[in-house]
Protein backbone atom coordinates (compact mmCIF):
# COMPACT_ATOMS: atom_id res chain seq x y z
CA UNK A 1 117.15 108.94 121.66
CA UNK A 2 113.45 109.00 121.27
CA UNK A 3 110.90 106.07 121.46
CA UNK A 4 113.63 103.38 120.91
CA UNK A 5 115.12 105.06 118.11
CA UNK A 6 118.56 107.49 117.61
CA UNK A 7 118.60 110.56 115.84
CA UNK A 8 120.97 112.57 114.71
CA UNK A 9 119.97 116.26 113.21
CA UNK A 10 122.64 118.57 111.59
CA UNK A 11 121.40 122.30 110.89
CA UNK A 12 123.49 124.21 108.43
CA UNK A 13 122.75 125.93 105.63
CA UNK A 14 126.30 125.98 104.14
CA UNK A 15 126.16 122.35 104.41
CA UNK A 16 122.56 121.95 103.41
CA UNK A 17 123.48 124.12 100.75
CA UNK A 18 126.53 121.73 99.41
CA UNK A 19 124.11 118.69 99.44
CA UNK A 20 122.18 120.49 97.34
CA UNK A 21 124.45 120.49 94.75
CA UNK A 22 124.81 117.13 94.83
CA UNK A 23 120.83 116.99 93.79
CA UNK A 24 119.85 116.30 97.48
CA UNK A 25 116.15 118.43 98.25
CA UNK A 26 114.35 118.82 101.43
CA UNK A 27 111.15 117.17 101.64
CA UNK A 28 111.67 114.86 98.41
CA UNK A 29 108.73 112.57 99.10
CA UNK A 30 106.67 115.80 98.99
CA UNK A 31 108.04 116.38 95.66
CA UNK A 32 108.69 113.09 93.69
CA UNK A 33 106.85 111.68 91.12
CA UNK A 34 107.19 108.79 88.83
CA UNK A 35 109.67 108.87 86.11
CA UNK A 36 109.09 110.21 82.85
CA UNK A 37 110.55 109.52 79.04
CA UNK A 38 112.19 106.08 79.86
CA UNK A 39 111.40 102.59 78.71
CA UNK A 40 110.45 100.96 81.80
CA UNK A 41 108.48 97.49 82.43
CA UNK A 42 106.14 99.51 85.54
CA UNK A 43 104.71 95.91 87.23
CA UNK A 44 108.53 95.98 88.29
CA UNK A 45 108.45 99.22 89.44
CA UNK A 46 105.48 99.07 91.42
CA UNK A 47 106.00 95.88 93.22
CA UNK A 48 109.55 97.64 94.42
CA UNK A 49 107.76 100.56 95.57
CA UNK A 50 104.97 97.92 97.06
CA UNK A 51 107.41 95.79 98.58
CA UNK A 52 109.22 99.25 100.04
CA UNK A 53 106.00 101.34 101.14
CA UNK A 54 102.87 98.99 101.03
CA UNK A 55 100.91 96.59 102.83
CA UNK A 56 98.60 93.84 102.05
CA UNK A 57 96.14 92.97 104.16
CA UNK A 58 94.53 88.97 104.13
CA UNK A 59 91.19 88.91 105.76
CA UNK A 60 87.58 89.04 105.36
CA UNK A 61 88.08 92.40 103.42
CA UNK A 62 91.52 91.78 101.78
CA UNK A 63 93.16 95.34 100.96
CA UNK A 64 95.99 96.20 98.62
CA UNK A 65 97.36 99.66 100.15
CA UNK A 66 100.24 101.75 98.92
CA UNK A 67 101.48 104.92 100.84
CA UNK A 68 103.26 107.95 99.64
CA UNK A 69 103.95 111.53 101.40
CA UNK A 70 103.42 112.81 97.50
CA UNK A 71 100.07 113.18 96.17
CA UNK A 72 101.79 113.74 92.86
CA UNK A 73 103.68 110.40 92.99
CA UNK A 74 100.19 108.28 93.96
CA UNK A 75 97.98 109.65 91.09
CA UNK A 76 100.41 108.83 88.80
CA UNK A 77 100.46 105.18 90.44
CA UNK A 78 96.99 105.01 90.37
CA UNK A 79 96.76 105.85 86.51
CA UNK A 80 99.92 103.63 85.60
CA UNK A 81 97.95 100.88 87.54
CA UNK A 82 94.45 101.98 86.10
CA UNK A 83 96.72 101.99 82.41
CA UNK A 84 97.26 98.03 82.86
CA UNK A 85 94.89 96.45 84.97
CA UNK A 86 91.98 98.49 84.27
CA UNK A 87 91.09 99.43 88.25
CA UNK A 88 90.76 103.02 89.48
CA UNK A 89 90.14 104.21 93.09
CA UNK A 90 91.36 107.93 93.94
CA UNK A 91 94.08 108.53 97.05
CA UNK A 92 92.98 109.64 100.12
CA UNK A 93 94.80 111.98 102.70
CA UNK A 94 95.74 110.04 106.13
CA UNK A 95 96.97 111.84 108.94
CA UNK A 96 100.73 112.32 107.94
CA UNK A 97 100.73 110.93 104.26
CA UNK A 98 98.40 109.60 101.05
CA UNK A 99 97.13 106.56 100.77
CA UNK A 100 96.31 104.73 97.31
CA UNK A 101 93.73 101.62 98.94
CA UNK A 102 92.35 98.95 96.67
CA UNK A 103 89.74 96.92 98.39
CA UNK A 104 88.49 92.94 97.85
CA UNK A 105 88.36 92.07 94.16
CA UNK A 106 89.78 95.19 93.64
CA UNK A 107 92.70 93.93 95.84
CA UNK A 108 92.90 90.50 94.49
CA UNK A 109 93.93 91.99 90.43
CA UNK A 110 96.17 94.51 91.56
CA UNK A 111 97.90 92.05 94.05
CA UNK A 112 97.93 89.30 91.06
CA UNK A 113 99.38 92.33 88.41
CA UNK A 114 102.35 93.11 91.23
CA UNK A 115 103.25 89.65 92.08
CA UNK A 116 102.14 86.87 89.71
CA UNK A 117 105.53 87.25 87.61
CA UNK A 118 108.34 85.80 89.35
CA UNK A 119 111.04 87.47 90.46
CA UNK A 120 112.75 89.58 92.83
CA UNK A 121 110.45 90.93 95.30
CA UNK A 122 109.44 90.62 99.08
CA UNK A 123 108.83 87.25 99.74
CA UNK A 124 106.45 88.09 102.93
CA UNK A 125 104.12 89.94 100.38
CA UNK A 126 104.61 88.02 97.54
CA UNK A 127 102.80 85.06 99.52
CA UNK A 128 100.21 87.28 100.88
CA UNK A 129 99.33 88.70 97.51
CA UNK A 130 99.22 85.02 96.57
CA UNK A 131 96.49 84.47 99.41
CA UNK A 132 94.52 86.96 98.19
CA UNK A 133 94.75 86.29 94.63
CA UNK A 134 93.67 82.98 95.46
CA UNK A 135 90.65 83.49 97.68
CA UNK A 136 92.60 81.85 101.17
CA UNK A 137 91.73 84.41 103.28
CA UNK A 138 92.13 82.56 106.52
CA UNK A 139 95.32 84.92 108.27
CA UNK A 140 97.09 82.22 110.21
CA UNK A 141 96.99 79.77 107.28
């Protein structure tokens, strides 16, 4: 047990070998990337991966952030979101991963590209994306 939380490490090759058969790497956020060659609608892809590894922040300098262990797999966000919303910013190395972080109006379009569309998503973000879309910046509102 460490820090509140339980761990449980295995260390075997042969059996680290047999998950890798299965397609199972070590390291795979180091690795990843975005798919390639498949029709896929990406505003629904992002807002899963925000909703799974992203925050947005409501206050007097909203931020839209998005985290990642891969470099590889935020460049390729930031040019898929660049692709249909038309705003850049490069990632930036934090002490154990990358960090994609779109700040103020920058914030407010890519919030309103992830979340505007209903569906299936993280209600907790959906409704702050909403508060920065729409300018309410006030936290505890």
């Amino acid at each position: 047990k460490y820090d509140g939380l339980w761990q449980w490490t295995l260390s075997s090759e042969e059996i680290s070998s047999l998950l890798e058969t299965f397609g199972l790497v070590r390291a795979k956020s180091l690795v990843c990337g975005l798919p390639t060659g498949c029709s896929l609608d990406w505003r629904w892809f992002m807002r899963g991966m925000w909703d799974g590894d992203g925050s947005i922040y409501v206050g007097k300098r909203n931020s839209a952030r998005l985290f990642s262990g891969s470099l590889k797999m935020l460049d390729s966000c930031r040019d898929v979101i660049e692709e249909h919303v038309g705003v850049r910013c490069n990632p930036s190395k934090e002490k154990t991963c990358s960090v994609l972080s779109y700040q103020c109006g920058s914030a407010s379009i890519v919030a309103d590209w992830l979340y505007s569309q209903v569906g299936p998503c993280c209600e907790r973000k959906r409704k702050r994306a909403m508060r920065v879309v729409s300018g309410k910046n006030n936290e505890h509102a």
